[in-house]
PDB file of N, CA and C in Angstrom:
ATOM      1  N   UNK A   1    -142.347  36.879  47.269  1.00  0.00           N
ATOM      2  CA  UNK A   1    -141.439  35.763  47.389  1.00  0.00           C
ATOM      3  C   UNK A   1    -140.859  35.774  48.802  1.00  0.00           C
ATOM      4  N   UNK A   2    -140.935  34.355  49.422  1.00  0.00           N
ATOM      5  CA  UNK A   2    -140.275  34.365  50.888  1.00  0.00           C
ATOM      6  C   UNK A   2    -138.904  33.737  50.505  1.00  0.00           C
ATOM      7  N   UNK A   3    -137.899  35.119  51.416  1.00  0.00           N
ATOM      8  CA  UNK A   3    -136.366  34.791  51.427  1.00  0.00           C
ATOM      9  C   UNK A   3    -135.898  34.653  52.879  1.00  0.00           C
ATOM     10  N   UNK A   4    -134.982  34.302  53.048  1.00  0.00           N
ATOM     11  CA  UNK A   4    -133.904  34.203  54.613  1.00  0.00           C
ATOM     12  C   UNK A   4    -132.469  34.344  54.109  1.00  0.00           C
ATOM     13  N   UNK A   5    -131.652  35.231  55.069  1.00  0.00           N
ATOM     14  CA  UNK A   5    -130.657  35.333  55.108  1.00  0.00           C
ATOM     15  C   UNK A   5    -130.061  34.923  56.171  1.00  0.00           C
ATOM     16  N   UNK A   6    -129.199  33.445  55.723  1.00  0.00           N
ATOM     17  CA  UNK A   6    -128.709  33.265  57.216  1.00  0.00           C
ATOM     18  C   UNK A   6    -127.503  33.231  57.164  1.00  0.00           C
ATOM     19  N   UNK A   7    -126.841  32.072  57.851  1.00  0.00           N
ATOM     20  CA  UNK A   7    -125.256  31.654  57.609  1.00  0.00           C
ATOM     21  C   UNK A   7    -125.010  30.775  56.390  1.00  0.00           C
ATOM     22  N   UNK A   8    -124.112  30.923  55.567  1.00  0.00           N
ATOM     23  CA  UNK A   8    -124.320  30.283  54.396  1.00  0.00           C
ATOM     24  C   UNK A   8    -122.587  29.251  54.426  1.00  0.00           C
ATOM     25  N   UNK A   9    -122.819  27.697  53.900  1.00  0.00           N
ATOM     26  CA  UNK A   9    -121.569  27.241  53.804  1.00  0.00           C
ATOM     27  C   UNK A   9    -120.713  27.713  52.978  1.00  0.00           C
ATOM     28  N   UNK A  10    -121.054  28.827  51.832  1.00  0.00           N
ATOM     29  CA  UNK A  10    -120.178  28.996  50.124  1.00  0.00           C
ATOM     30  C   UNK A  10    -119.180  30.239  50.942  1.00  0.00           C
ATOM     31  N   UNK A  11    -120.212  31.104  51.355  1.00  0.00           N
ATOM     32  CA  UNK A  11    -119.904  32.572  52.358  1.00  0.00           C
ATOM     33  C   UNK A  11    -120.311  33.266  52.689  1.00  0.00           C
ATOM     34  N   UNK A  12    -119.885  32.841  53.979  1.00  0.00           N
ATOM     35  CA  UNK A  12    -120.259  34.282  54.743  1.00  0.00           C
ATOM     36  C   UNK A  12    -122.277  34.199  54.944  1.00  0.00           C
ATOM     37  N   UNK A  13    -123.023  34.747  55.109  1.00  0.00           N
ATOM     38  CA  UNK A  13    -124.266  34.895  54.551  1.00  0.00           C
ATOM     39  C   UNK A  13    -124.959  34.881  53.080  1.00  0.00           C
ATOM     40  N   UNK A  14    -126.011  34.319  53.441  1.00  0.00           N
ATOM     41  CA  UNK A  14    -126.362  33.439  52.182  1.00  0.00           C
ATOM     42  C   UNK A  14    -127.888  33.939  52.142  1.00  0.00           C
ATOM     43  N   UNK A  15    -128.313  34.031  51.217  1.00  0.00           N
ATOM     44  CA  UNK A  15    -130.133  34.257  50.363  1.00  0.00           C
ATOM     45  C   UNK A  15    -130.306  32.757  50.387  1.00  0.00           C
ATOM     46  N   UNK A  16    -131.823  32.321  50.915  1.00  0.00           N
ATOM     47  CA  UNK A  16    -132.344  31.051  50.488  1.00  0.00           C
ATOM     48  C   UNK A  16    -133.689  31.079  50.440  1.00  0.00           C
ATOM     49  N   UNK A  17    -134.360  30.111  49.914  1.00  0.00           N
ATOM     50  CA  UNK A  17    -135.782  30.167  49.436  1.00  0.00           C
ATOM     51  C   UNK A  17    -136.698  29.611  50.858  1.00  0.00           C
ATOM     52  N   UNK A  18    -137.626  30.560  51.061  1.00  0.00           N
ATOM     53  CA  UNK A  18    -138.200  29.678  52.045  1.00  0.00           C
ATOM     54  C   UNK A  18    -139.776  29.223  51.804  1.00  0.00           C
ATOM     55  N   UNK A  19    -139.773  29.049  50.448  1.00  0.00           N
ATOM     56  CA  UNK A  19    -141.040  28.356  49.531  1.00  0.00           C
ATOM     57  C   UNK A  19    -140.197  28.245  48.697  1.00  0.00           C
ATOM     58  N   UNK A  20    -140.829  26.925  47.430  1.00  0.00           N
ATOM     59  CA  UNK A  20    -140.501  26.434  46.355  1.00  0.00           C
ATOM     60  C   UNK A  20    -140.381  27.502  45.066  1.00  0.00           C
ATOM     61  N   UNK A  21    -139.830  27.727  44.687  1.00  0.00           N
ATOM     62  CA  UNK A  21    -139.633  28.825  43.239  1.00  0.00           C
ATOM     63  C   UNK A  21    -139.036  27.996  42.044  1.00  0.00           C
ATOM     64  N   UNK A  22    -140.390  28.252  41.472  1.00  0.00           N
ATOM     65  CA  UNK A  22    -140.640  27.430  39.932  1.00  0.00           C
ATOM     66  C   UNK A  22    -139.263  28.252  38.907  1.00  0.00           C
ATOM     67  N   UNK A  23    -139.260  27.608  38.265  1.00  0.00           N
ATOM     68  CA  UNK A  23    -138.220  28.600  37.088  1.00  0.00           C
ATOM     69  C   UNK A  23    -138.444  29.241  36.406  1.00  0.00           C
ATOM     70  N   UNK A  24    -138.016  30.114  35.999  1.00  0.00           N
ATOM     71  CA  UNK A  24    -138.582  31.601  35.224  1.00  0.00           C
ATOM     72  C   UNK A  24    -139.547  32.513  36.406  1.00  0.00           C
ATOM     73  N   UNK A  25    -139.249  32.197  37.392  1.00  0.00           N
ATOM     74  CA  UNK A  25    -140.233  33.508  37.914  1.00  0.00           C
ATOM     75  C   UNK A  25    -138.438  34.564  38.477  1.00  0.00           C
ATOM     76  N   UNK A  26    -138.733  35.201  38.470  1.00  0.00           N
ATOM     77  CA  UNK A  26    -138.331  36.719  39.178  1.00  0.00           C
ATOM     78  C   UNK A  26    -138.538  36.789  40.420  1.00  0.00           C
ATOM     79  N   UNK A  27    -137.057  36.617  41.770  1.00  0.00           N
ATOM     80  CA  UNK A  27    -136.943  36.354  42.794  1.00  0.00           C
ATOM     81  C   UNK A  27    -136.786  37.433  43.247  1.00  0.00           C
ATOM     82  N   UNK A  28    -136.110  38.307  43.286  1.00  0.00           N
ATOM     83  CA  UNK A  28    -135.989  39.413  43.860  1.00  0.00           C
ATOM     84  C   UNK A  28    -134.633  40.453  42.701  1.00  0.00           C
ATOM     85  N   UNK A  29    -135.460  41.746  42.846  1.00  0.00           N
ATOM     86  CA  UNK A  29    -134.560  42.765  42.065  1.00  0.00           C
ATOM     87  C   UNK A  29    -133.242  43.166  43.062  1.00  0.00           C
ATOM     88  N   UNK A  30    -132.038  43.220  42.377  1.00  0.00           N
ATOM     89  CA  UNK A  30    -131.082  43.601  43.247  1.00  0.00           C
ATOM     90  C   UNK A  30    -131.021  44.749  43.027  1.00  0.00           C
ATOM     91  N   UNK A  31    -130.754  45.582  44.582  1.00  0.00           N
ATOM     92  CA  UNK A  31    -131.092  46.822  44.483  1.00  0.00           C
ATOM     93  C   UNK A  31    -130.037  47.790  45.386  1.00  0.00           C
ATOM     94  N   UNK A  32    -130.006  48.716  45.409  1.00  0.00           N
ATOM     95  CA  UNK A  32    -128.695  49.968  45.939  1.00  0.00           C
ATOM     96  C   UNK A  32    -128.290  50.999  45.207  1.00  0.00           C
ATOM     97  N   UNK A  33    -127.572  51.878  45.741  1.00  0.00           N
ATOM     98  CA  UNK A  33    -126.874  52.866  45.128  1.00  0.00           C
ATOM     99  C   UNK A  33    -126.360  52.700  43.898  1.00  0.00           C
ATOM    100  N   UNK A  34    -127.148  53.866  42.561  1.00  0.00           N
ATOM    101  CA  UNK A  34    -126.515  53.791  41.282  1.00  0.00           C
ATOM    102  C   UNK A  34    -125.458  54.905  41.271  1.00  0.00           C
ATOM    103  N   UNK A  35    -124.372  54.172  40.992  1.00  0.00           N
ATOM    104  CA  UNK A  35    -122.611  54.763  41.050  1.00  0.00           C
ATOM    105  C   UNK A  35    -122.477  54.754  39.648  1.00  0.00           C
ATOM    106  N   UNK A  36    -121.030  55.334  39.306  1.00  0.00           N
ATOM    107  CA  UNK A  36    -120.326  55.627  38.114  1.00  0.00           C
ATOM    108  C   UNK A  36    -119.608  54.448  38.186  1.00  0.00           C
ATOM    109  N   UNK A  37    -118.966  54.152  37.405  1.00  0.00           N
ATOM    110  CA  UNK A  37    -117.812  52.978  36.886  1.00  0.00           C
ATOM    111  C   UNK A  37    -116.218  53.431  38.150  1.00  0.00           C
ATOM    112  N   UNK A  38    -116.448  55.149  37.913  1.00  0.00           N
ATOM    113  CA  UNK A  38    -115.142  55.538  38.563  1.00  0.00           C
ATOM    114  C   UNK A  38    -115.526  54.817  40.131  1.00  0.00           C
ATOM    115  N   UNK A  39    -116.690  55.619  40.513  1.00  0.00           N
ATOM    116  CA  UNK A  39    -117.074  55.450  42.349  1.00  0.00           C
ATOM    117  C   UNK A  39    -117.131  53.821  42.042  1.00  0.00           C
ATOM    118  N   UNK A  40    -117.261  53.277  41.502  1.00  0.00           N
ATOM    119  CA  UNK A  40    -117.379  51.382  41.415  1.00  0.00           C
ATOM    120  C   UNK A  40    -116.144  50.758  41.792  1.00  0.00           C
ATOM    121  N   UNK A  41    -114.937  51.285  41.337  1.00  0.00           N
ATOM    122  CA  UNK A  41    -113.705  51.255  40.595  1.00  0.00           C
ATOM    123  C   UNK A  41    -112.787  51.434  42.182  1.00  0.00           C
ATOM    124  N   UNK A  42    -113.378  52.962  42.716  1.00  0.00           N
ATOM    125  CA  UNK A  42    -112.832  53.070  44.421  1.00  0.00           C
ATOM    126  C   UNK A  42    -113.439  52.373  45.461  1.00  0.00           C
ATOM    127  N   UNK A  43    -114.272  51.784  44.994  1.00  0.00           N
ATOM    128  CA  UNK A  43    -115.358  51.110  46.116  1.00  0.00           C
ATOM    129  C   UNK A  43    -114.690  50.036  46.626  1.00  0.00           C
ATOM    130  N   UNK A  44    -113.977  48.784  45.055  1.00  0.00           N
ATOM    131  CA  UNK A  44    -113.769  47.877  45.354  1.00  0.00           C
ATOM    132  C   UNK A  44    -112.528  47.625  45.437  1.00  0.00           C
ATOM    133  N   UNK A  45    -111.720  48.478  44.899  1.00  0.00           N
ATOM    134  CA  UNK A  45    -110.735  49.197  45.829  1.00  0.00           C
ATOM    135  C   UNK A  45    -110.376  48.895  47.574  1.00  0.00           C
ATOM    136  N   UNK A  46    -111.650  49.393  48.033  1.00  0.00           N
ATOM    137  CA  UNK A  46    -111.549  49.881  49.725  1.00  0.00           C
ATOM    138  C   UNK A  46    -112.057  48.554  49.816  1.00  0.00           C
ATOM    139  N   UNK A  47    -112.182  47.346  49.015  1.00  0.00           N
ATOM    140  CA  UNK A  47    -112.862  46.141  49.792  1.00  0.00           C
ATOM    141  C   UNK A  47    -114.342  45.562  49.324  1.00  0.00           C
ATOM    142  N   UNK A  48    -115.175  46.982  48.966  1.00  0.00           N
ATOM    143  CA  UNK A  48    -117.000  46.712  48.401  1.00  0.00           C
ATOM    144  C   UNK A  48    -116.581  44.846  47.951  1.00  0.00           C
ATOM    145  N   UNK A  49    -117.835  44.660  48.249  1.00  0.00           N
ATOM    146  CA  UNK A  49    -118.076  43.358  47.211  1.00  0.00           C
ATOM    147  C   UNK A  49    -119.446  43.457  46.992  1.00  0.00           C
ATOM    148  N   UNK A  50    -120.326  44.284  46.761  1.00  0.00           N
ATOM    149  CA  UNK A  50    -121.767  44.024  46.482  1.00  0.00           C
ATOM    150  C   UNK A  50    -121.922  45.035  45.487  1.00  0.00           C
ATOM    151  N   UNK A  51    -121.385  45.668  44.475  1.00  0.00           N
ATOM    152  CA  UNK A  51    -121.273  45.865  42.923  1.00  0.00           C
ATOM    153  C   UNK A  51    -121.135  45.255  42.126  1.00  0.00           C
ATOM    154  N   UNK A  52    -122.816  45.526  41.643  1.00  0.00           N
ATOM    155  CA  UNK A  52    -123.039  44.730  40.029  1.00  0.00           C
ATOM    156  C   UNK A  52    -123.432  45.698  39.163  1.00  0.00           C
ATOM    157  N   UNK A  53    -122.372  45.406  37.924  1.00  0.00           N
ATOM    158  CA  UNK A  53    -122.673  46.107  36.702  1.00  0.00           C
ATOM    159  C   UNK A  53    -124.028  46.540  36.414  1.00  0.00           C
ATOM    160  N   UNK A  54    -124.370  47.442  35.874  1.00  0.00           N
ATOM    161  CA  UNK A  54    -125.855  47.481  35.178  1.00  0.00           C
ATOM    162  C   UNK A  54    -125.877  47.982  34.000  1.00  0.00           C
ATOM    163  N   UNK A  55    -125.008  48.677  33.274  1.00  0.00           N
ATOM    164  CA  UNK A  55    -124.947  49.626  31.961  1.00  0.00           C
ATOM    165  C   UNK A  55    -123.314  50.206  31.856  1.00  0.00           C
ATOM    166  N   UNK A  56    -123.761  50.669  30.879  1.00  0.00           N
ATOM    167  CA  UNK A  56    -122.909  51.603  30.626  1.00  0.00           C
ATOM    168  C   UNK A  56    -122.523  52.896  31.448  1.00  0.00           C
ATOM    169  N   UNK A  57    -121.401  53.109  32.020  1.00  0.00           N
ATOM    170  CA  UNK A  57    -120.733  54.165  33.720  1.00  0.00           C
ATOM    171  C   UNK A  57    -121.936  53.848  34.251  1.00  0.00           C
ATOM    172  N   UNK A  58    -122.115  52.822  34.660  1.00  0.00           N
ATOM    173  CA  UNK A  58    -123.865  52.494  35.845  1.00  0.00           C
ATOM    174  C   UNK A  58    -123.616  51.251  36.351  1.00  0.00           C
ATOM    175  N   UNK A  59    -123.763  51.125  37.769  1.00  0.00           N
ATOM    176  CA  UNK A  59    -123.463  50.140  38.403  1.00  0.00           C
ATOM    177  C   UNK A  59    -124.300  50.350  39.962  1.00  0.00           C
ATOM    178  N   UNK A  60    -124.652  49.091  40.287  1.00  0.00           N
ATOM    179  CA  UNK A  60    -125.375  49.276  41.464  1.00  0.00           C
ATOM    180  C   UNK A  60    -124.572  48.498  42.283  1.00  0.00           C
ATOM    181  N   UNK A  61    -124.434  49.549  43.548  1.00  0.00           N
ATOM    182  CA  UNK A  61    -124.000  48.946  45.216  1.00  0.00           C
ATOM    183  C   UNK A  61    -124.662  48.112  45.903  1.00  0.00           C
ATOM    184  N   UNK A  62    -125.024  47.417  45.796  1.00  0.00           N
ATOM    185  CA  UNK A  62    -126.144  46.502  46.866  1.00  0.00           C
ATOM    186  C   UNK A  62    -125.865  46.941  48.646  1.00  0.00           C
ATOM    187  N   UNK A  63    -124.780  47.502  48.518  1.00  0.00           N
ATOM    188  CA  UNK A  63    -124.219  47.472  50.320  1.00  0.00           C
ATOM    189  C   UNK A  63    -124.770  49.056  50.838  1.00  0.00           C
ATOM    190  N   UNK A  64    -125.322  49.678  49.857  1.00  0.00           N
ATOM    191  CA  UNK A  64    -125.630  51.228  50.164  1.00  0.00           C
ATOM    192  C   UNK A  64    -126.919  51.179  49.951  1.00  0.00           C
ATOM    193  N   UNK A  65    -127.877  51.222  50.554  1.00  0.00           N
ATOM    194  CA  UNK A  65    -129.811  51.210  50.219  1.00  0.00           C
ATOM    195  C   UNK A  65    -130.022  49.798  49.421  1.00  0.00           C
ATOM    196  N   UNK A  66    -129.466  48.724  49.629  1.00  0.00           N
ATOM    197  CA  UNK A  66    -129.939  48.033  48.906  1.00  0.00           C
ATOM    198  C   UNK A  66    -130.618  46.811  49.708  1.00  0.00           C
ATOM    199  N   UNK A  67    -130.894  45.481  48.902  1.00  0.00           N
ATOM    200  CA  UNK A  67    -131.818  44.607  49.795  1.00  0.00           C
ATOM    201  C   UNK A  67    -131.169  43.297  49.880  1.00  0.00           C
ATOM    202  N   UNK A  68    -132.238  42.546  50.379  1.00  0.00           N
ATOM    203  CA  UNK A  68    -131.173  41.172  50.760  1.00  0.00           C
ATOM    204  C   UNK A  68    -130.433  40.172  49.517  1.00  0.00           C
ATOM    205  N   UNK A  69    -131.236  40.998  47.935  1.00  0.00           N
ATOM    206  CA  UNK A  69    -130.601  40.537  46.857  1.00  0.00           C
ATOM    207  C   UNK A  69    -128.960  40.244  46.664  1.00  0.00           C
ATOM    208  N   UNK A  70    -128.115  40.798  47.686  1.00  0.00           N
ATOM    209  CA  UNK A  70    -126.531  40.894  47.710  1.00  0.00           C
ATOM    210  C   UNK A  70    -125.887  40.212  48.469  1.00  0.00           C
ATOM    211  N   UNK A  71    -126.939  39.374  48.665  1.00  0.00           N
ATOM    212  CA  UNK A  71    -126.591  38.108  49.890  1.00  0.00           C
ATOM    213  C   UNK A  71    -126.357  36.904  48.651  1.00  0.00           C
ATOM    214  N   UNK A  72    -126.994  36.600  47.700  1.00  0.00           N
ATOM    215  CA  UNK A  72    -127.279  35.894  47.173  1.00  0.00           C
ATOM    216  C   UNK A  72    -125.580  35.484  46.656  1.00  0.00           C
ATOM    217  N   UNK A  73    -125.064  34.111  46.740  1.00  0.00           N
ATOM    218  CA  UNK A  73    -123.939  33.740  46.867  1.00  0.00           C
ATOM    219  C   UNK A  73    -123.455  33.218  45.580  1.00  0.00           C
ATOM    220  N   UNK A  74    -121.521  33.339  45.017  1.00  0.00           N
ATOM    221  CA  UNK A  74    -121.355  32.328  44.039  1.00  0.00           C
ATOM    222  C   UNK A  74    -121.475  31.276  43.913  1.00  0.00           C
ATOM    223  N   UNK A  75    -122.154  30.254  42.874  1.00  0.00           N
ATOM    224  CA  UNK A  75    -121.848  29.111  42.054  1.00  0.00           C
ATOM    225  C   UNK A  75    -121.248  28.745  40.768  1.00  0.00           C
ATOM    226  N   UNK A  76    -120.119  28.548  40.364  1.00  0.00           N
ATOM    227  CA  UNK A  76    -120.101  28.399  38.695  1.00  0.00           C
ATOM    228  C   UNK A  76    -120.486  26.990  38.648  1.00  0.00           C
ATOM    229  N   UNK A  77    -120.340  26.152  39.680  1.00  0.00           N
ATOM    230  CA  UNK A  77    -120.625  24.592  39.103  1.00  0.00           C
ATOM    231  C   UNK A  77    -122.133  24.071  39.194  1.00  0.00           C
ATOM    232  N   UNK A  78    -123.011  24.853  39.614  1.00  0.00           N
ATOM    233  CA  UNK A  78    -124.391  24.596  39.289  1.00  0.00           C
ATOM    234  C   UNK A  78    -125.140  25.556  40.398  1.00  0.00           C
ATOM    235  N   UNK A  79    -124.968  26.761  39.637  1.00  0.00           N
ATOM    236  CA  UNK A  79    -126.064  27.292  39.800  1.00  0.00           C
ATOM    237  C   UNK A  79    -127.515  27.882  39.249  1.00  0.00           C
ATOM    238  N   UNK A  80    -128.260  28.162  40.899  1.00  0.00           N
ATOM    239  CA  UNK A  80    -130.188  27.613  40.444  1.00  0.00           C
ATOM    240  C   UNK A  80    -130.648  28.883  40.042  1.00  0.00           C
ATOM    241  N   UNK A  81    -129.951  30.089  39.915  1.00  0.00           N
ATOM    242  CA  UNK A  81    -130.806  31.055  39.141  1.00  0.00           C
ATOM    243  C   UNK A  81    -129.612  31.868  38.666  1.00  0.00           C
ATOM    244  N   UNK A  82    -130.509  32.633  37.421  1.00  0.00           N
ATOM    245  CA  UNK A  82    -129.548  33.685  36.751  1.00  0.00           C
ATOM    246  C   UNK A  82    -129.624  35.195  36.735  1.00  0.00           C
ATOM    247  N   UNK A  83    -129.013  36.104  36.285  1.00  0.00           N
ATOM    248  CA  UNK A  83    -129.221  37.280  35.766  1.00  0.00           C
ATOM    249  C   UNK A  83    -130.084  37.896  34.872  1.00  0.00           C
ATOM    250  N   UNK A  84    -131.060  38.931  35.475  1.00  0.00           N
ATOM    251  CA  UNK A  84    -131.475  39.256  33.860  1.00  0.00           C
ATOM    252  C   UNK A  84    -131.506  40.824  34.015  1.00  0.00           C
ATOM    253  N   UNK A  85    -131.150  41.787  32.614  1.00  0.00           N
ATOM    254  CA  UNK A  85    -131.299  42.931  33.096  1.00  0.00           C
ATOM    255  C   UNK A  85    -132.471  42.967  32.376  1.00  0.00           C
ATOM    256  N   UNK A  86    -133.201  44.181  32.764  1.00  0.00           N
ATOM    257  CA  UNK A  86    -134.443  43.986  32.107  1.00  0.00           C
ATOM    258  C   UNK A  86    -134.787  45.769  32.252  1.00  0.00           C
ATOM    259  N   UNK A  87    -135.107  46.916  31.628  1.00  0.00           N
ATOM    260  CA  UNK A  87    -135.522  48.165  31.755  1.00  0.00           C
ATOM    261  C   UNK A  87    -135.123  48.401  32.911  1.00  0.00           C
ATOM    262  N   UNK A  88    -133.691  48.940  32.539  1.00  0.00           N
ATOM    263  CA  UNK A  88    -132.763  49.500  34.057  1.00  0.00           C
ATOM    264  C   UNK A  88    -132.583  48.584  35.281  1.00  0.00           C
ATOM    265  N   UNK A  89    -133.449  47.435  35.196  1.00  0.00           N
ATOM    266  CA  UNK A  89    -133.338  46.983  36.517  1.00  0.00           C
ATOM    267  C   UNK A  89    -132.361  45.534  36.474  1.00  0.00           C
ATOM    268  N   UNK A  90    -131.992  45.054  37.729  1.00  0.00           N
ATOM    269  CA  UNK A  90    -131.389  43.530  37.695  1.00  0.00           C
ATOM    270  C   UNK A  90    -132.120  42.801  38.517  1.00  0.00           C
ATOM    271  N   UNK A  91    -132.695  41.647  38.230  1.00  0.00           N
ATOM    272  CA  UNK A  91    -133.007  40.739  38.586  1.00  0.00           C
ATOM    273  C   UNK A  91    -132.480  39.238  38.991  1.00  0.00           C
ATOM    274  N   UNK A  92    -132.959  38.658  39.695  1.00  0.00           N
ATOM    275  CA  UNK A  92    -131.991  37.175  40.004  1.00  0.00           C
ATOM    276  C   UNK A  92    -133.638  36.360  39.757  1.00  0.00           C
ATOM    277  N   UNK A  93    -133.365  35.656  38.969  1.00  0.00           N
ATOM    278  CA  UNK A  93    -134.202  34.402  38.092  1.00  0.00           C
ATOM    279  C   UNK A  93    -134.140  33.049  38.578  1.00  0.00           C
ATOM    280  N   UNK A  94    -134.869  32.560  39.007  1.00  0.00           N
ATOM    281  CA  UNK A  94    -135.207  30.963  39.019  1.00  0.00           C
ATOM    282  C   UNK A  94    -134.622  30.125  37.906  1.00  0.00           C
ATOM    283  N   UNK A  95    -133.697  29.398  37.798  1.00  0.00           N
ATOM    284  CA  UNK A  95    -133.238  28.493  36.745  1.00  0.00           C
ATOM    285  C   UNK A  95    -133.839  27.534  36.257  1.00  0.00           C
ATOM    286  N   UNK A  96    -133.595  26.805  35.260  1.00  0.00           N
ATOM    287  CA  UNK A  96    -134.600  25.429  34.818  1.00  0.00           C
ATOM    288  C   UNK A  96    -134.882  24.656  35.563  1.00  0.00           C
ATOM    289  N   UNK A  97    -134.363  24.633  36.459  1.00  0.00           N
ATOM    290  CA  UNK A  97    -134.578  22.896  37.504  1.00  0.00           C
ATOM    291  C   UNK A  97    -135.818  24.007  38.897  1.00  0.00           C
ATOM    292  N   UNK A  98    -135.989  25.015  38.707  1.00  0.00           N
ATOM    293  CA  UNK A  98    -136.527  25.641  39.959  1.00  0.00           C
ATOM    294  C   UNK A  98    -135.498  25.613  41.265  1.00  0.00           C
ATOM    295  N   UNK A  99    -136.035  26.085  42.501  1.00  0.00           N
ATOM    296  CA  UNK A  99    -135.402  26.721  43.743  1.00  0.00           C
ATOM    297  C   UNK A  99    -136.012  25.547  44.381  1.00  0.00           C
ATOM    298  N   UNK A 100    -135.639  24.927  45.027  1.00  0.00           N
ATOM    299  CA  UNK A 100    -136.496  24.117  46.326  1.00  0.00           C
ATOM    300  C   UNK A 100    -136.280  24.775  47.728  1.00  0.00           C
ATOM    301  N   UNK A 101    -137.588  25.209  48.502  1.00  0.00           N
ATOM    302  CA  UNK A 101    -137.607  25.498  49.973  1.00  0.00           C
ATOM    303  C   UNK A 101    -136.251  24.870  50.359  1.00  0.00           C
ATOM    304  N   UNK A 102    -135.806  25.721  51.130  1.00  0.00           N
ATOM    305  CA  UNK A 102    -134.716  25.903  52.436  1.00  0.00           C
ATOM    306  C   UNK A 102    -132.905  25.745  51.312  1.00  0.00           C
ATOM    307  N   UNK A 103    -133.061  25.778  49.927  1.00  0.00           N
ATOM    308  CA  UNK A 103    -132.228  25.927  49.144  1.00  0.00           C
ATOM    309  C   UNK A 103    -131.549  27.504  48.876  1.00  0.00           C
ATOM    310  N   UNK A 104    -130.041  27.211  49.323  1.00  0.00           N
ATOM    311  CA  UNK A 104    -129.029  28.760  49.429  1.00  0.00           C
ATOM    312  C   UNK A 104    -129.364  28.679  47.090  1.00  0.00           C
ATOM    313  N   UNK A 105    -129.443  30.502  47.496  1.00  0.00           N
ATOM    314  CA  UNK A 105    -129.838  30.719  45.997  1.00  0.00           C
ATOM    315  C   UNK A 105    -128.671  31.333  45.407  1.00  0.00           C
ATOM    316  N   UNK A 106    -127.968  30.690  44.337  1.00  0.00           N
ATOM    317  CA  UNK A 106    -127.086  31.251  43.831  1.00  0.00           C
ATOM    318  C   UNK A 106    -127.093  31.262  42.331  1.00  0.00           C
ATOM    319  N   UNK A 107    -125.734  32.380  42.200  1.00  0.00           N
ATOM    320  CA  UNK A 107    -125.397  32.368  40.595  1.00  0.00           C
ATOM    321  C   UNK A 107    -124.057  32.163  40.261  1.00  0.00           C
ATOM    322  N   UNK A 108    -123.856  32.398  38.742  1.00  0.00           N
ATOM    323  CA  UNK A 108    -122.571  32.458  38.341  1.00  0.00           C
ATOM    324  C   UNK A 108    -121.727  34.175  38.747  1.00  0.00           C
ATOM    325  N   UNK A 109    -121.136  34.515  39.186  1.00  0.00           N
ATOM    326  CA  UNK A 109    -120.852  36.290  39.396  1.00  0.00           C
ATOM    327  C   UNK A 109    -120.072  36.267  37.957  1.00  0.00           C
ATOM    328  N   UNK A 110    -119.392  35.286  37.358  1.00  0.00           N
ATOM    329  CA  UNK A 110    -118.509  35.267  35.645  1.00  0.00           C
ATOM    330  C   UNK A 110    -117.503  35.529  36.000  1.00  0.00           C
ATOM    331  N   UNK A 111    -116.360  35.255  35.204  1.00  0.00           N
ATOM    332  CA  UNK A 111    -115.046  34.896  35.383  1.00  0.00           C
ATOM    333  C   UNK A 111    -114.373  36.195  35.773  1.00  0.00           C
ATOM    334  N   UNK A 112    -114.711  37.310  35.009  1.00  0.00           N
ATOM    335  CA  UNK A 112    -113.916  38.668  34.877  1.00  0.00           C
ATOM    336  C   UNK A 112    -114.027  38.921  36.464  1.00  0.00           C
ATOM    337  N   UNK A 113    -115.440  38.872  37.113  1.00  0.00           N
ATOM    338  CA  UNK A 113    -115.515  39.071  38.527  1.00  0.00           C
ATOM    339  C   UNK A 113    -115.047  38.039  39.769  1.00  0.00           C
ATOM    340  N   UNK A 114    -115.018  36.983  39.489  1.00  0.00           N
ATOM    341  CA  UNK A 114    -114.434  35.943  40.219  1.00  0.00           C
ATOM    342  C   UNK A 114    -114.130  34.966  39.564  1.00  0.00           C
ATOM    343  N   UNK A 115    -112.539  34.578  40.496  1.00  0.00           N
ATOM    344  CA  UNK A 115    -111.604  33.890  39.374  1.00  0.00           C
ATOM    345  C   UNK A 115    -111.991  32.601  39.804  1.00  0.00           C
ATOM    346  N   UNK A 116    -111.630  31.366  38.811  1.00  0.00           N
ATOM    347  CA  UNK A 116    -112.484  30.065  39.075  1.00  0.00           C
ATOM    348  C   UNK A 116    -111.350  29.249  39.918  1.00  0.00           C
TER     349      UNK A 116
END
């Protein structure tokens, strides 16, 4: 899958498609340091913003070994792909309507993590 990270209008830097992505395919695994709930807990604390849940005391850093998956920006009012966990891993998904080339790729992050 071809991605770009550039300047994004939502924030800051942004993930976007640089080919068309049909829906239901699997865009890229988000990936980084697997932490405890506690090290999650001091991270964001000191500021982190690229911790996403994954399990139970398991959570991945995107900002420590991880890839351009943590670029990928909020939408609650329409966003084009979702979450999936799938055998330990997280994924960011193509939504029903698909990704169109040169489109910033986003999700919902959910309320508990960002307030609306």
């Amino acid at each position: 899958m071809k991605l770009i990270v550039k300047k994004s209008r939502i924030h800051g830097k942004g993930l976007f498609a640089a080919e068309d992505i049909p829906w239901g395919v699997k865009i890229i695994e988000y990936q980084g340091e697997v932490i405890t709930d506690e090290v999650a807990l001091a991270r964001i604390a000191e500021g982190s913003d690229c911790i996403f849940e994954l399990g139970e005391n398991a959570n991945i850093d995107g900002a420590v070994h991880g890839n351009e998956a943590r670029y990928a920006n909020h939408d609650r009012r329409k966003p084009n792909c979702f979450v999936l966990r799938d055998d330990g891993k997280i994924w960011l998904v193509a939504g029903i309507e698909g990704i169109r080339k040169g489109e910033e790729i986003t999700f919902d992050y959910g309320s508990t993590f960002y307030e609306p």
